[in-house]
C-alpha atoms as a PDB file:
ATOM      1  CA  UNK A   1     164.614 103.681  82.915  1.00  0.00           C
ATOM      2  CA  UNK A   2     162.154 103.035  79.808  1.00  0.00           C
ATOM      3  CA  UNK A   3     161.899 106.357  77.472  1.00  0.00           C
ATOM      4  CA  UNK A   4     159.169 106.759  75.003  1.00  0.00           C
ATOM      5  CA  UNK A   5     157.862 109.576  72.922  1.00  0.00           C
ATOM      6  CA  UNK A   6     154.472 109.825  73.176  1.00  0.00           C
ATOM      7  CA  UNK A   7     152.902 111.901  69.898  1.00  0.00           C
ATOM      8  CA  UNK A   8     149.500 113.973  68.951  1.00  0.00           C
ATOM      9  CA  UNK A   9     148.600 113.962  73.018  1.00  0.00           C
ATOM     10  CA  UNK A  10     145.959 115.925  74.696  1.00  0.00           C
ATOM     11  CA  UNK A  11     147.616 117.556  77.779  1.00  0.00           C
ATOM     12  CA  UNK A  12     146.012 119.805  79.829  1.00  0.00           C
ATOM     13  CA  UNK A  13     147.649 121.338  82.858  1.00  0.00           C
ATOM     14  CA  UNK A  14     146.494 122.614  85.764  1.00  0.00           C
ATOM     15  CA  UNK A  15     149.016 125.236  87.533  1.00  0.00           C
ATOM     16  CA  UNK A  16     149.883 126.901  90.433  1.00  0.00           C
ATOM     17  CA  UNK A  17     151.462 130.249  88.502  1.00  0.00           C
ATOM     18  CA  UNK A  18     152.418 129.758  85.239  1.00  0.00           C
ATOM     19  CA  UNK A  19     149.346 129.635  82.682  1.00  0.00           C
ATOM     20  CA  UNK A  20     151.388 127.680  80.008  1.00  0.00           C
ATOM     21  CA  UNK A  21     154.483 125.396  80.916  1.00  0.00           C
ATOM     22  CA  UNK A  22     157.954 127.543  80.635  1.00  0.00           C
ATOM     23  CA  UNK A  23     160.905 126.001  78.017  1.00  0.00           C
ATOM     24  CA  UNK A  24     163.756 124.721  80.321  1.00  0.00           C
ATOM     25  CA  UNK A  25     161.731 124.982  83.868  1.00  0.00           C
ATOM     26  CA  UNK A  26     161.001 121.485  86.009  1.00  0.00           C
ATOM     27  CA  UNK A  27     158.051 120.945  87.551  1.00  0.00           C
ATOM     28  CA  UNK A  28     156.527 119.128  90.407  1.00  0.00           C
ATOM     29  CA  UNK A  29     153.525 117.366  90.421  1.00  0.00           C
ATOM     30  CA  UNK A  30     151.273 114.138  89.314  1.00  0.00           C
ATOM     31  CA  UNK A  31     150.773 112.708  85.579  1.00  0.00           C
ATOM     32  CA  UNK A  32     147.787 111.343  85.030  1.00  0.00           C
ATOM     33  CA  UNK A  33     146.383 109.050  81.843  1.00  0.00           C
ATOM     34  CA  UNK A  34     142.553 109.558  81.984  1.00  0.00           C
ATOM     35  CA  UNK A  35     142.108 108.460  78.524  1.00  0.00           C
ATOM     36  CA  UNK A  36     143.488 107.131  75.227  1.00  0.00           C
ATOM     37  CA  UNK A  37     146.063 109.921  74.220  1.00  0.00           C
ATOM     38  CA  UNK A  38     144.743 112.229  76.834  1.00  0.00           C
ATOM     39  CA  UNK A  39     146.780 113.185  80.206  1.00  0.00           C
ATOM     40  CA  UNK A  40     146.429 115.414  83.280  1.00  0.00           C
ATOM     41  CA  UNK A  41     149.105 117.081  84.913  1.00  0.00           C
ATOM     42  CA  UNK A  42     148.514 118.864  87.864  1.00  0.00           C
ATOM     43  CA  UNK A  43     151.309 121.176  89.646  1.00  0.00           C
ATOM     44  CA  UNK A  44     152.034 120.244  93.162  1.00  0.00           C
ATOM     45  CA  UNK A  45     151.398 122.952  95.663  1.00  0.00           C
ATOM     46  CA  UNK A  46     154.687 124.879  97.301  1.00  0.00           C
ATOM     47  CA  UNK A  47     154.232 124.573 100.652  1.00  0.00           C
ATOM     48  CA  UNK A  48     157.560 126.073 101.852  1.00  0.00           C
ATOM     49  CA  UNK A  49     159.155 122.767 102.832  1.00  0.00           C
ATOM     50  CA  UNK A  50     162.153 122.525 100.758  1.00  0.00           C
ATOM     51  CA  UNK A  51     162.009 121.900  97.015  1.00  0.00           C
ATOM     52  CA  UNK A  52     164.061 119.399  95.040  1.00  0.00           C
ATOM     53  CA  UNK A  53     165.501 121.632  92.418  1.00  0.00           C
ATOM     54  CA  UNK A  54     167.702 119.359  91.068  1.00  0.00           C
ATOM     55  CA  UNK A  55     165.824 116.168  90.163  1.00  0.00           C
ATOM     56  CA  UNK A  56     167.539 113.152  90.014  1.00  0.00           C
ATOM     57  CA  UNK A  57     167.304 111.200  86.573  1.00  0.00           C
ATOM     58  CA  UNK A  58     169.860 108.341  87.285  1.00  0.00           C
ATOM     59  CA  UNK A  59     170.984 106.846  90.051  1.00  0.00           C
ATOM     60  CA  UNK A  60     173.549 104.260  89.935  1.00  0.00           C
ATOM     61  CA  UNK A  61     176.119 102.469  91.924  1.00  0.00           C
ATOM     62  CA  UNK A  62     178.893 104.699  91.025  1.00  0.00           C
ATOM     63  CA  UNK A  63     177.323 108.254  89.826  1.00  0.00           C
ATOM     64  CA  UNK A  64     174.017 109.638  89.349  1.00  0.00           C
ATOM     65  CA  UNK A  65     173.072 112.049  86.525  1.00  0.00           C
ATOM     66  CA  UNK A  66     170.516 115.795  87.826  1.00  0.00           C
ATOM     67  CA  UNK A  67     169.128 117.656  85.783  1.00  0.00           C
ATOM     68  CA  UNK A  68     170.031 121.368  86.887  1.00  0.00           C
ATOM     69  CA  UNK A  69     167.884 124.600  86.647  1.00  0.00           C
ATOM     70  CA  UNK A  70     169.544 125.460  84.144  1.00  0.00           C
ATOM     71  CA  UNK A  71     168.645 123.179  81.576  1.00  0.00           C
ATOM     72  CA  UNK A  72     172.296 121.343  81.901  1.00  0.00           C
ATOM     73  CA  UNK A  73     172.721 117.858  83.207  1.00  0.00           C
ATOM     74  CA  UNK A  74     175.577 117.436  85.532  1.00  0.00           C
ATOM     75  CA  UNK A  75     177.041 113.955  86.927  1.00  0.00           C
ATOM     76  CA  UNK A  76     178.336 113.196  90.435  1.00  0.00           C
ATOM     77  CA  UNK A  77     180.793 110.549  91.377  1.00  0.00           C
ATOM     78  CA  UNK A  78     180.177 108.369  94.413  1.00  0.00           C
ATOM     79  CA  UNK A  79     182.430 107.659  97.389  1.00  0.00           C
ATOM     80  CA  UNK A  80     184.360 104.828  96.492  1.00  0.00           C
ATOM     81  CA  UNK A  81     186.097 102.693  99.209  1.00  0.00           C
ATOM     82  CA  UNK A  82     189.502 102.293  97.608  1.00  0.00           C
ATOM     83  CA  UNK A  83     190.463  99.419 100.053  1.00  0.00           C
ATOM     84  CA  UNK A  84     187.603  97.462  98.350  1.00  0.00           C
ATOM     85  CA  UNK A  85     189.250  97.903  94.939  1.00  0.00           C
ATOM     86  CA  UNK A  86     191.702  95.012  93.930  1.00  0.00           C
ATOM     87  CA  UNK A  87     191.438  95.330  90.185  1.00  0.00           C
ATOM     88  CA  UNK A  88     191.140  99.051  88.899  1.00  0.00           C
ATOM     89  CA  UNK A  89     190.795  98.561  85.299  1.00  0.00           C
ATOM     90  CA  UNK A  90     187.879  96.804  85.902  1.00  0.00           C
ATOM     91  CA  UNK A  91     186.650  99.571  88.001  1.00  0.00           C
ATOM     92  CA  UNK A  92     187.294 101.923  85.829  1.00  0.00           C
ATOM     93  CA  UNK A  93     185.194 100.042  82.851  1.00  0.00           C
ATOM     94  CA  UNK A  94     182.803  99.337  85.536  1.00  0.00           C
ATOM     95  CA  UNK A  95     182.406 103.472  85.531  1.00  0.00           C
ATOM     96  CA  UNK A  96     182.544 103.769  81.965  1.00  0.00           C
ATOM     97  CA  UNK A  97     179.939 101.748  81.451  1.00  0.00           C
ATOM     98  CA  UNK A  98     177.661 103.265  84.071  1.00  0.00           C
ATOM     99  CA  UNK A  99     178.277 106.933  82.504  1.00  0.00           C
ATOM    100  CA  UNK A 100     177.229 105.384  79.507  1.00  0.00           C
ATOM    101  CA  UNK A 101     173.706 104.001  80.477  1.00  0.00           C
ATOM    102  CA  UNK A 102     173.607 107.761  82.080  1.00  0.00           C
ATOM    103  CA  UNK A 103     173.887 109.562  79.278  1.00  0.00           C
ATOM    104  CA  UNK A 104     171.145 107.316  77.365  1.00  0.00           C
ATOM    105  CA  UNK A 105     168.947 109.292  79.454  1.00  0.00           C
ATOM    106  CA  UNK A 106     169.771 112.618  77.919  1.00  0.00           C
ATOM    107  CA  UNK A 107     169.705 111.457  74.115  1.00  0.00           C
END
């Protein structure tokens, strides 16, 4: 994952409710560029299939990172097949250094 502040942007937004874009509150939909510094974002539709509330921000071998509706991030540990495991130090570095390219994402 590649993270990049992009600065003095035109963004205009075209919503299903909400006339301006809440603090804290995910949203669904597409991102366009349609010009230098100027972007489109455009709410998807709820259709009353089931919506992805938590969205996933990292996925990795041994965890993955969400992003909760509550603004907090929370991590989830992977099944692990502990027959497969002969050396677990390096499994447990192996974690550690996953968890640590997760929470890059968050900085």
């Amino acid at each position: 994952m590649k993270k990049n502040t992009n600065l003095c942007i035109d963004l205009k937004t075209i919503m299903q409710e909400d006339a301006l874009l809440r603090e804290g509150r995910s949203y669904r939909g597409v991102l366009t560029r349609d010009g230098e510094d100027h972007y489109i974002f455009e709410e998807a539709v709820r259709n009353g299939h089931p919506v992805h509330r938590n969205p996933k921000l990292f996925d990795g071998r041994y965890c993955s990172l969400v992003h909760m509706q509550n603004g907090r991030y929370q991590i989830h540990m992977k099944t692990i097949d502990a027959s497969a495991v002969s050396d677990h130090k390096d499994l447990a570095f192996r974690v550690y250094t996953e968890l640590l390219d997760a929470f890059t994402i968050i900085d």
